[in-house]
Protein backbone atom coordinates (compact mmCIF):
# COMPACT_ATOMS: atom_id res chain seq x y z
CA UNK A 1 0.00 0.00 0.00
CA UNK A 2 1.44 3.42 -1.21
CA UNK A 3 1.97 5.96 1.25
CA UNK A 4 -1.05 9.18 1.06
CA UNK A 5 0.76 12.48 0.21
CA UNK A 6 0.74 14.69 3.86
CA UNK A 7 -0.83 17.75 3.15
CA UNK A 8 0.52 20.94 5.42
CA UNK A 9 -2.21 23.04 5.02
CA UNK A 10 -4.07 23.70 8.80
CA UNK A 11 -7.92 24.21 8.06
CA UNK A 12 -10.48 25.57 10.37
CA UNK A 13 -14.06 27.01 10.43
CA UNK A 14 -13.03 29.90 8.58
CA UNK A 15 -10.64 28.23 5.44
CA UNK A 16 -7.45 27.42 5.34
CA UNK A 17 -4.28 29.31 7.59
CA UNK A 18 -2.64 31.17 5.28
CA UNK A 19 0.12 33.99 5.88
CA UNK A 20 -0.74 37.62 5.07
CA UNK A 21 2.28 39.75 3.71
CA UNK A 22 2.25 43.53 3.62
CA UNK A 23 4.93 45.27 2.58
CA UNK A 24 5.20 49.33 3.69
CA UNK A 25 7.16 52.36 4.07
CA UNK A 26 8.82 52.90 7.30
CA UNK A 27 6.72 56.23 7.99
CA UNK A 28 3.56 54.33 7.13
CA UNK A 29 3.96 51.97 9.57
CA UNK A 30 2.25 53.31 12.31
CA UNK A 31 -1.15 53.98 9.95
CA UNK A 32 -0.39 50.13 8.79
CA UNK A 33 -0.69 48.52 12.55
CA UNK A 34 -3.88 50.99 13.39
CA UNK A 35 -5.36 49.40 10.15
CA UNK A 36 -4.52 46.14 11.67
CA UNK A 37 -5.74 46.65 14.99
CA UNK A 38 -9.42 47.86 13.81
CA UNK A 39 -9.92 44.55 11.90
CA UNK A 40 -12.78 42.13 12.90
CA UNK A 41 -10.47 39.18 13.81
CA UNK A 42 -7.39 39.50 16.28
CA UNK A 43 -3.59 39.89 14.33
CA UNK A 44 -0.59 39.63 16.15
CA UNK A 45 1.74 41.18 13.28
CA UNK A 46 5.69 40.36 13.12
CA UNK A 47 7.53 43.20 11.65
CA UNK A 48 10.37 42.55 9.31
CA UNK A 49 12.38 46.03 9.00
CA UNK A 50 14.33 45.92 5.48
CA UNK A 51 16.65 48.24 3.87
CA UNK A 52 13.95 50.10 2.06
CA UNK A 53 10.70 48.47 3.69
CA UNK A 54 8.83 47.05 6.64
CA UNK A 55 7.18 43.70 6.24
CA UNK A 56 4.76 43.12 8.17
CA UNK A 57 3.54 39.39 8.67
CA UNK A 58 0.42 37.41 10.25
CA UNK A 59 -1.94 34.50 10.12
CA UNK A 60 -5.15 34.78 8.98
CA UNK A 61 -7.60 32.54 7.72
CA UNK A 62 -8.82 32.63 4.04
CA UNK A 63 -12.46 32.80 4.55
CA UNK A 64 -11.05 36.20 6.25
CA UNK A 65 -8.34 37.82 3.69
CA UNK A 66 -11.41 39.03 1.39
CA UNK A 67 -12.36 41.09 4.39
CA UNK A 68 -9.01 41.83 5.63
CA UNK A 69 -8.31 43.20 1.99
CA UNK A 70 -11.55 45.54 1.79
CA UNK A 71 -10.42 46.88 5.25
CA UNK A 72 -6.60 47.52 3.60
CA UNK A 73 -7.74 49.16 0.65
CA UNK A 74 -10.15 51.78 2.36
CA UNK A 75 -6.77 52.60 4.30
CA UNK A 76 -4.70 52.67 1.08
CA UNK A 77 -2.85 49.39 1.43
CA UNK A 78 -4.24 46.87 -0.36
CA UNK A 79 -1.95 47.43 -3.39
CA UNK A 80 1.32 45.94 -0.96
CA UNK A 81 -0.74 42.76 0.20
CA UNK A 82 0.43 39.06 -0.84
CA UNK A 83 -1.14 35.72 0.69
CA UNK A 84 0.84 32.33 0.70
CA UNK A 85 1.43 29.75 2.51
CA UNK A 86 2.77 29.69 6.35
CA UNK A 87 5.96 27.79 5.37
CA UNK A 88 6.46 30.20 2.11
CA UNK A 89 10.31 31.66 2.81
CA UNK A 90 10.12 35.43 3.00
């Protein structure tokens, strides 16, 4: 009997975990997190500083990101927003 392939993906009630990637200006920063803070599920951001950027990094679920991404783009940041998988290198 062949061995099943192991899938990594984590599902829940709301999707699939995925990893949320935004990518910002140092001086927009600040506006970024307050975005993050008002959203309708909880996000507990890591923050990547770069040469020229921040990235800023979370789970979220995928039955969420269409939300998540209606909430960036009223703010101005949905253009900077990339979903892949938790185990994606940055």
């Amino acid at each position: 009997m062949g061995a099943s392939p192991v899938s990594t993906a984590i599902r829940g009630r709301y999707g699939d975990l995925v990893s949320v990637r935004i990518s910002t200006d140092v001086r927009q920063l600040e506006d970024l997190l307050e975005v993050l803070a008002n959203a309708s599920f909880p996000v507990n951001p890591q923050l990547f500083h770069r040469p020229l950027d921040v990235l800023v990094e979370f789970p979220a679920w995928t039955g969420q990101v269409a939300q998540l991404k209606a909430h960036l783009a009223a703010a101005g940041f949905d253009r900077s927003v990339k979903v892949c998988s938790p185990l994606d290198p940055l």
